[in-house]
PDB file of N, CA and C in Angstrom:
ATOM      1  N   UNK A   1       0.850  -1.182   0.000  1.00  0.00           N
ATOM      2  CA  UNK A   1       0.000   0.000   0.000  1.00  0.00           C
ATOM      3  C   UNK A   1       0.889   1.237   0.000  1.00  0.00           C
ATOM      4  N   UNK A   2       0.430   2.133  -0.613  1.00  0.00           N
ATOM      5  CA  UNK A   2       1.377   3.450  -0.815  1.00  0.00           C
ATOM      6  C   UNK A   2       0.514   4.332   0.345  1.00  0.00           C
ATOM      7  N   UNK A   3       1.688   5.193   0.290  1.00  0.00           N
ATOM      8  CA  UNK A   3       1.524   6.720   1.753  1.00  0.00           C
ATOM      9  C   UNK A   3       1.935   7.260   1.177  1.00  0.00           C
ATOM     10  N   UNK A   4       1.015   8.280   0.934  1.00  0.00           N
ATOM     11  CA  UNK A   4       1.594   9.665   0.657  1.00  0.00           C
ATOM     12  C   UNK A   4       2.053  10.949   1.409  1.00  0.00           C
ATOM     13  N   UNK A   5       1.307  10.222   2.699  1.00  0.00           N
ATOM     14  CA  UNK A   5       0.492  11.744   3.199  1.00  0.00           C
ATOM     15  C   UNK A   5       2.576  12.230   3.934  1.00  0.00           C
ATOM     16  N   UNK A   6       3.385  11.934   4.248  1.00  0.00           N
ATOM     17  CA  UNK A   6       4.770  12.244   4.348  1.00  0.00           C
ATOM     18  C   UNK A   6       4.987  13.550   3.576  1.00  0.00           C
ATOM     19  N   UNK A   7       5.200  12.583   2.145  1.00  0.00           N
ATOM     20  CA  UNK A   7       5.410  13.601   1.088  1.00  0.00           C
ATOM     21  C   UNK A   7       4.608  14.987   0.361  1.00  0.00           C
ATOM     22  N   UNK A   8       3.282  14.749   0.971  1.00  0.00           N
ATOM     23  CA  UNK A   8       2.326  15.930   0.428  1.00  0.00           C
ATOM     24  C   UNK A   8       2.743  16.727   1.698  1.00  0.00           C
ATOM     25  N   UNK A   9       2.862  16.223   3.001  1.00  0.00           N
ATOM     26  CA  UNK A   9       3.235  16.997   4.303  1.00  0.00           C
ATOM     27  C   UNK A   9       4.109  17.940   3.791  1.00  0.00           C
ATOM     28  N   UNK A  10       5.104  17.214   3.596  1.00  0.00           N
ATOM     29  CA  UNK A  10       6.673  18.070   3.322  1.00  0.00           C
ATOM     30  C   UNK A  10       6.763  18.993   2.420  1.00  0.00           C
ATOM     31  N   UNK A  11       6.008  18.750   1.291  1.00  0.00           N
ATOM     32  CA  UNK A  11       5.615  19.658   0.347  1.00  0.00           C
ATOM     33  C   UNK A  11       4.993  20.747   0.321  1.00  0.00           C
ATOM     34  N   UNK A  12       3.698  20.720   0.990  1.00  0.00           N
ATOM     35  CA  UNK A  12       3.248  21.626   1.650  1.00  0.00           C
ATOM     36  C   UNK A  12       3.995  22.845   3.077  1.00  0.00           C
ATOM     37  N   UNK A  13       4.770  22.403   3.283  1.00  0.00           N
ATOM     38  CA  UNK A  13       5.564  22.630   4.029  1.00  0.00           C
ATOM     39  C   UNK A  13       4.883  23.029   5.625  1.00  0.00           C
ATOM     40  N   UNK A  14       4.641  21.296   5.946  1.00  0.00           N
ATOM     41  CA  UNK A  14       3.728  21.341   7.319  1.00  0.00           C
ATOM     42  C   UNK A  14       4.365  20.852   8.374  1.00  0.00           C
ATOM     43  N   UNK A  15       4.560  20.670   9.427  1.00  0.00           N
ATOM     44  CA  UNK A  15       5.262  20.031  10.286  1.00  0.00           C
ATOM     45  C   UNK A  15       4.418  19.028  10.620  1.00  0.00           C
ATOM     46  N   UNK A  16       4.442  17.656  11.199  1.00  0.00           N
ATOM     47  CA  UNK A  16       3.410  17.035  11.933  1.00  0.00           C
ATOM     48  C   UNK A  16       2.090  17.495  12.568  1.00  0.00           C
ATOM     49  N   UNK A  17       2.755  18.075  13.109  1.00  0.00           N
ATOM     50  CA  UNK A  17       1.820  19.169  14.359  1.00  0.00           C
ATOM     51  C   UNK A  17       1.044  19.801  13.675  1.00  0.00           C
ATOM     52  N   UNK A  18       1.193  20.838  12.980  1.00  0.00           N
ATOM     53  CA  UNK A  18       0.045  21.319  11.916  1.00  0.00           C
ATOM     54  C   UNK A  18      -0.730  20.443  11.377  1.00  0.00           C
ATOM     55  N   UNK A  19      -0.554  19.556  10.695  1.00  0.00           N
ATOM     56  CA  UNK A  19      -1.754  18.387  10.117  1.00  0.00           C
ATOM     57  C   UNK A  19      -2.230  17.953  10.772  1.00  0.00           C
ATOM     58  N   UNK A  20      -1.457  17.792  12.109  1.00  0.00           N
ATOM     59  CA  UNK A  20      -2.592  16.869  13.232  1.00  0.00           C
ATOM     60  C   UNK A  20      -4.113  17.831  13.486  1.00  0.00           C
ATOM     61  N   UNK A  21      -3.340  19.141  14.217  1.00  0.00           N
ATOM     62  CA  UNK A  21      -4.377  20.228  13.801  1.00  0.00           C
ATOM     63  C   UNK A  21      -5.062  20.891  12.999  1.00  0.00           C
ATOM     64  N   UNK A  22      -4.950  20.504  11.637  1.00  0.00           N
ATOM     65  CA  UNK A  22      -5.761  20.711  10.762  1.00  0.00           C
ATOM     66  C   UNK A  22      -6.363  19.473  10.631  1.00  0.00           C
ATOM     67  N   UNK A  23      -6.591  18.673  11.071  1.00  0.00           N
ATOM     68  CA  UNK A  23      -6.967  17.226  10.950  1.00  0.00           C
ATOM     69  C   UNK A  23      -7.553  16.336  12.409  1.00  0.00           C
ATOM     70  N   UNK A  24      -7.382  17.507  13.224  1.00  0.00           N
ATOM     71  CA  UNK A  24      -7.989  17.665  14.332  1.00  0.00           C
ATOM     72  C   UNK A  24      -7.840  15.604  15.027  1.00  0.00           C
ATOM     73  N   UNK A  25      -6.643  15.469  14.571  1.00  0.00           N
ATOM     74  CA  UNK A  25      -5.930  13.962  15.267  1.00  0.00           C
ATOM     75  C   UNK A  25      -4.731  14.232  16.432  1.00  0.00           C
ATOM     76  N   UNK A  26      -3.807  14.070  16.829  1.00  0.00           N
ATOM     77  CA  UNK A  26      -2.435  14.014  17.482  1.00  0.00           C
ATOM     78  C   UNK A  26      -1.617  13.451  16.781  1.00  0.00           C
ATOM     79  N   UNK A  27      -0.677  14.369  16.510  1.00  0.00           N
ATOM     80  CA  UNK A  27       0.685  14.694  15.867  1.00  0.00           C
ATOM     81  C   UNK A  27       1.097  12.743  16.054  1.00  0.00           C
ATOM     82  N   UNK A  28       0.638  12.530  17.043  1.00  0.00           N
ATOM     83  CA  UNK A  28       1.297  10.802  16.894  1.00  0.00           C
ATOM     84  C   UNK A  28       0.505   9.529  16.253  1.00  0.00           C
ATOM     85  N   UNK A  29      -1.038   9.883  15.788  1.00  0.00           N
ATOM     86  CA  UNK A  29      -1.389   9.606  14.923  1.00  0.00           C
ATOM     87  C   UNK A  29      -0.698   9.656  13.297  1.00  0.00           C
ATOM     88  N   UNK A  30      -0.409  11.404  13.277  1.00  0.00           N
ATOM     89  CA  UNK A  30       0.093  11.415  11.804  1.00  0.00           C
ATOM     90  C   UNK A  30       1.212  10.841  11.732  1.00  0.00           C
ATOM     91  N   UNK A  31       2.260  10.657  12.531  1.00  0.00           N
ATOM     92  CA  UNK A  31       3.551   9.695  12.780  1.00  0.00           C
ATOM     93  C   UNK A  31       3.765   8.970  12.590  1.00  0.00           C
ATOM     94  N   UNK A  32       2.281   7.944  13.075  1.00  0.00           N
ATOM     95  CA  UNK A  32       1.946   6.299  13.039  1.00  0.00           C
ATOM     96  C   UNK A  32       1.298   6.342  11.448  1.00  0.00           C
ATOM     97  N   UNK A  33       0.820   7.157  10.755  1.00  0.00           N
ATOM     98  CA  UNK A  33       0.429   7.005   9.662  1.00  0.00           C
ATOM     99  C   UNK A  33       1.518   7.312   8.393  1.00  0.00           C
ATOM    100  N   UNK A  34       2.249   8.335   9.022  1.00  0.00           N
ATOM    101  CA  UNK A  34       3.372   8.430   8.154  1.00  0.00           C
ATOM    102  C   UNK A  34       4.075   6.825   7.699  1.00  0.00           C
ATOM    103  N   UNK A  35       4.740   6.216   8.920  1.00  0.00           N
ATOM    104  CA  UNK A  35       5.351   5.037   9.282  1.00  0.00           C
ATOM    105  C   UNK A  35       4.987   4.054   8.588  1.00  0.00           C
ATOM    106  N   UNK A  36       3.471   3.969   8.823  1.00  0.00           N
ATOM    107  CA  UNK A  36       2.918   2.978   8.294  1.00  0.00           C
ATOM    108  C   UNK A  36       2.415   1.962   9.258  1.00  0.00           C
ATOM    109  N   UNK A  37       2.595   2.429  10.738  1.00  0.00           N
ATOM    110  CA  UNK A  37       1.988   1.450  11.486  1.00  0.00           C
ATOM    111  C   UNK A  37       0.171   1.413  12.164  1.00  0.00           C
ATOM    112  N   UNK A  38       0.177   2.706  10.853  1.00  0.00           N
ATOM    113  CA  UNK A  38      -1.462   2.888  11.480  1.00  0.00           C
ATOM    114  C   UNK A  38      -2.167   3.466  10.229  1.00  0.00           C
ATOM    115  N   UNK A  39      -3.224   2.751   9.399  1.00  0.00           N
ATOM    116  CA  UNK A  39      -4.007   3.064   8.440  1.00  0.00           C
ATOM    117  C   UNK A  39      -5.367   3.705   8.979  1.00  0.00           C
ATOM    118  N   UNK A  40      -5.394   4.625   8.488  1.00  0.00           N
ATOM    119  CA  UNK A  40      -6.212   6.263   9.114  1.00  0.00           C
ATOM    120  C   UNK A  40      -8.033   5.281   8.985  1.00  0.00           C
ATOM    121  N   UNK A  41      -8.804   5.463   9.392  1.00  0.00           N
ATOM    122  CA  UNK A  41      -9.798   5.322   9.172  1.00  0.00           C
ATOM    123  C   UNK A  41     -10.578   5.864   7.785  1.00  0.00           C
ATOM    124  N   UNK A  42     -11.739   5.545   7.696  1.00  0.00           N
ATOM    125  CA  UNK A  42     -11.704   5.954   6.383  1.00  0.00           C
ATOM    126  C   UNK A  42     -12.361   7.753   6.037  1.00  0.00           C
ATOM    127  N   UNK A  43     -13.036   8.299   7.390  1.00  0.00           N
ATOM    128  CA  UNK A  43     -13.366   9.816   7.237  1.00  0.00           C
ATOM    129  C   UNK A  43     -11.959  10.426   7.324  1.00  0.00           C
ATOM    130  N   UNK A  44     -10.897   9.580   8.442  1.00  0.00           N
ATOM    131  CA  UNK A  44      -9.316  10.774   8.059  1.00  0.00           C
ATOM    132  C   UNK A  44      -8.945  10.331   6.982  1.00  0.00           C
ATOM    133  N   UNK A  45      -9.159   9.047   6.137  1.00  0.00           N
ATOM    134  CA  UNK A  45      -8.478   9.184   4.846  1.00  0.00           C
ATOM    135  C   UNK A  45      -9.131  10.531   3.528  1.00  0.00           C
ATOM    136  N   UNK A  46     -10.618   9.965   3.397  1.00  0.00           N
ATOM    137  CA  UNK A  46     -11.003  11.041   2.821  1.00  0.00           C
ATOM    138  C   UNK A  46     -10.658  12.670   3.310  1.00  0.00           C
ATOM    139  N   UNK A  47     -10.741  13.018   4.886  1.00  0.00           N
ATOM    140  CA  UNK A  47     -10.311  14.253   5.101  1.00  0.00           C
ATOM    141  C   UNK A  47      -8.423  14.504   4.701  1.00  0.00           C
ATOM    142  N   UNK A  48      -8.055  13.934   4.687  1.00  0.00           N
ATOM    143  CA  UNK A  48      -6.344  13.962   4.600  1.00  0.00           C
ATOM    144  C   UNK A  48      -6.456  14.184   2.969  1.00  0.00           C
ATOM    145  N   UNK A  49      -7.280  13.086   1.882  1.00  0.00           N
ATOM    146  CA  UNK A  49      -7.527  13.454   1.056  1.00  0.00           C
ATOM    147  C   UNK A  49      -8.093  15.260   0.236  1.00  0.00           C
ATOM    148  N   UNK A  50      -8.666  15.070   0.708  1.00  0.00           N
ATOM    149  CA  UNK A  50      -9.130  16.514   0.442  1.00  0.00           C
ATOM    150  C   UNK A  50      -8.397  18.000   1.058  1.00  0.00           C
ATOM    151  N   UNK A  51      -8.007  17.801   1.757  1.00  0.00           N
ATOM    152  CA  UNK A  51      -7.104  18.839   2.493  1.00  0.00           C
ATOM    153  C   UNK A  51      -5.908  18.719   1.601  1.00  0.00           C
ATOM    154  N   UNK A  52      -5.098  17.792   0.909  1.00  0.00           N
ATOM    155  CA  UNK A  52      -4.205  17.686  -0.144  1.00  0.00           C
ATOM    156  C   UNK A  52      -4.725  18.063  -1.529  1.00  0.00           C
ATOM    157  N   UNK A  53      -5.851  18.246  -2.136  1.00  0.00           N
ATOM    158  CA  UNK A  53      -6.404  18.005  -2.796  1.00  0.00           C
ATOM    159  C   UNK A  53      -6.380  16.899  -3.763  1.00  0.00           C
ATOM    160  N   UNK A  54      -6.415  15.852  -3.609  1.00  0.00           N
ATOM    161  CA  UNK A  54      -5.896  14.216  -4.026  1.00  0.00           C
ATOM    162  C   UNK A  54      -6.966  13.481  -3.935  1.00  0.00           C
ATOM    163  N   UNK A  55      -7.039  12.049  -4.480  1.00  0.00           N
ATOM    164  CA  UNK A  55      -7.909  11.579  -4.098  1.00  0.00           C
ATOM    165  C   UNK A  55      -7.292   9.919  -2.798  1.00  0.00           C
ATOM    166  N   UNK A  56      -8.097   9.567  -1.975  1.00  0.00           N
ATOM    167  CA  UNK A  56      -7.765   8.692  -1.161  1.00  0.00           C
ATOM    168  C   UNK A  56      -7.139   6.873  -2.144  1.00  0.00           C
ATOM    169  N   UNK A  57      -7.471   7.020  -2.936  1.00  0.00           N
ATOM    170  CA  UNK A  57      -6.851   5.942  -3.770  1.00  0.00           C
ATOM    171  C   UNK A  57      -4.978   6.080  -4.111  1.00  0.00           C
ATOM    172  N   UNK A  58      -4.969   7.746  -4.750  1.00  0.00           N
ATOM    173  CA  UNK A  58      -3.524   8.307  -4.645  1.00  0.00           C
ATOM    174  C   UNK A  58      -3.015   8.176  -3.537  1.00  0.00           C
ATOM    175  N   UNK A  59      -3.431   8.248  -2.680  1.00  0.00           N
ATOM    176  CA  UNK A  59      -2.592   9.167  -1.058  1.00  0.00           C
ATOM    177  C   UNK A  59      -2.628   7.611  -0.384  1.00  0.00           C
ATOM    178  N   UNK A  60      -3.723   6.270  -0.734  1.00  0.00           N
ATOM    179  CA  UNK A  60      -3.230   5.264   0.025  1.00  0.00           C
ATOM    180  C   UNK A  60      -3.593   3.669  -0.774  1.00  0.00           C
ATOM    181  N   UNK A  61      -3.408   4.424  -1.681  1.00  0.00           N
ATOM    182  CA  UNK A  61      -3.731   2.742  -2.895  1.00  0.00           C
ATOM    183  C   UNK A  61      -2.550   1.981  -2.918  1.00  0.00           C
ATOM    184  N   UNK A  62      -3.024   0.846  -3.512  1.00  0.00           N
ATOM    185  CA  UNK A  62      -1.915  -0.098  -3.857  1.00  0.00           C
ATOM    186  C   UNK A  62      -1.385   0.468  -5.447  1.00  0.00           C
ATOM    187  N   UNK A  63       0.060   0.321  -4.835  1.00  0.00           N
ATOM    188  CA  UNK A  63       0.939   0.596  -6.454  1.00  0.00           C
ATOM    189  C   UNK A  63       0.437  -0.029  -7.633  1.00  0.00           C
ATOM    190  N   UNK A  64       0.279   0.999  -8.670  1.00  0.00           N
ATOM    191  CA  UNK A  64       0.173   0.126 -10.034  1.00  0.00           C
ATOM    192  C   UNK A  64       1.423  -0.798 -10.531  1.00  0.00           C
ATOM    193  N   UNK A  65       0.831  -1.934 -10.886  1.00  0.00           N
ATOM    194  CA  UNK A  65       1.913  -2.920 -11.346  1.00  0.00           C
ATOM    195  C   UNK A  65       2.604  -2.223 -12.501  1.00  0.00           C
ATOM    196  N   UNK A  66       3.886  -2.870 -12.829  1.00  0.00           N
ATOM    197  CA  UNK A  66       4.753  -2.266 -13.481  1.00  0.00           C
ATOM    198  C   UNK A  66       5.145  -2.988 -14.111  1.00  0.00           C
ATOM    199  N   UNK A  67       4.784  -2.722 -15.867  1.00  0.00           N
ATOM    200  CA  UNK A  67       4.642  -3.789 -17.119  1.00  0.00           C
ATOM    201  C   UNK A  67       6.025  -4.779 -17.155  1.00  0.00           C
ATOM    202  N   UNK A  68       5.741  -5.947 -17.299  1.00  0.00           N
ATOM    203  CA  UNK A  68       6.869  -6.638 -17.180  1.00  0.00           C
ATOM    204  C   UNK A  68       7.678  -6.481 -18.896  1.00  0.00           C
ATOM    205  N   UNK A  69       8.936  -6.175 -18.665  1.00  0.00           N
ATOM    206  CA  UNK A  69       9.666  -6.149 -20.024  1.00  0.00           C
ATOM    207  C   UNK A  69      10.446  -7.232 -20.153  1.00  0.00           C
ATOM    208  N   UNK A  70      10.650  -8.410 -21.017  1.00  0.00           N
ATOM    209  CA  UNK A  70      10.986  -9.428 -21.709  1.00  0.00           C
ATOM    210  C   UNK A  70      12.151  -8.925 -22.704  1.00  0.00           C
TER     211      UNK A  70
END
């Protein structure tokens, strides 16, 4: 499964702490979600979604396979 939400963080140029509060979670939620040891429910995925403007498939889908070359 892919994470985005790291890289849209950083980009945006947010610290933890800000997303938690805009996302109204604890900074150790977004940590554990960064990591990967905690998959957001599905209203913080859609809200994490939309606050990036992305959709929740981008920000936590499984990678598209990658054509095998012969």
């Amino acid at each position: 499964m892919t994470n985005e939400v790291r890289r849209l963080r950083i980009e945006h140029g947010l610290t933890q702490q800000q997303l938690a509060e805009a996302m109204r979670v604890s900074r150790q939620t977004i940590n554990a979600i960064e990591a990967g040891r905690y998959t957001p429910s599905l209203p913080l995925a859609i809200a994490l979604a939309r606050f990036f403007k992305s959709s929740v498939e981008e920000m936590f889908g499984e990678p598209e396979e990658q054509p095998v070359v012969e």
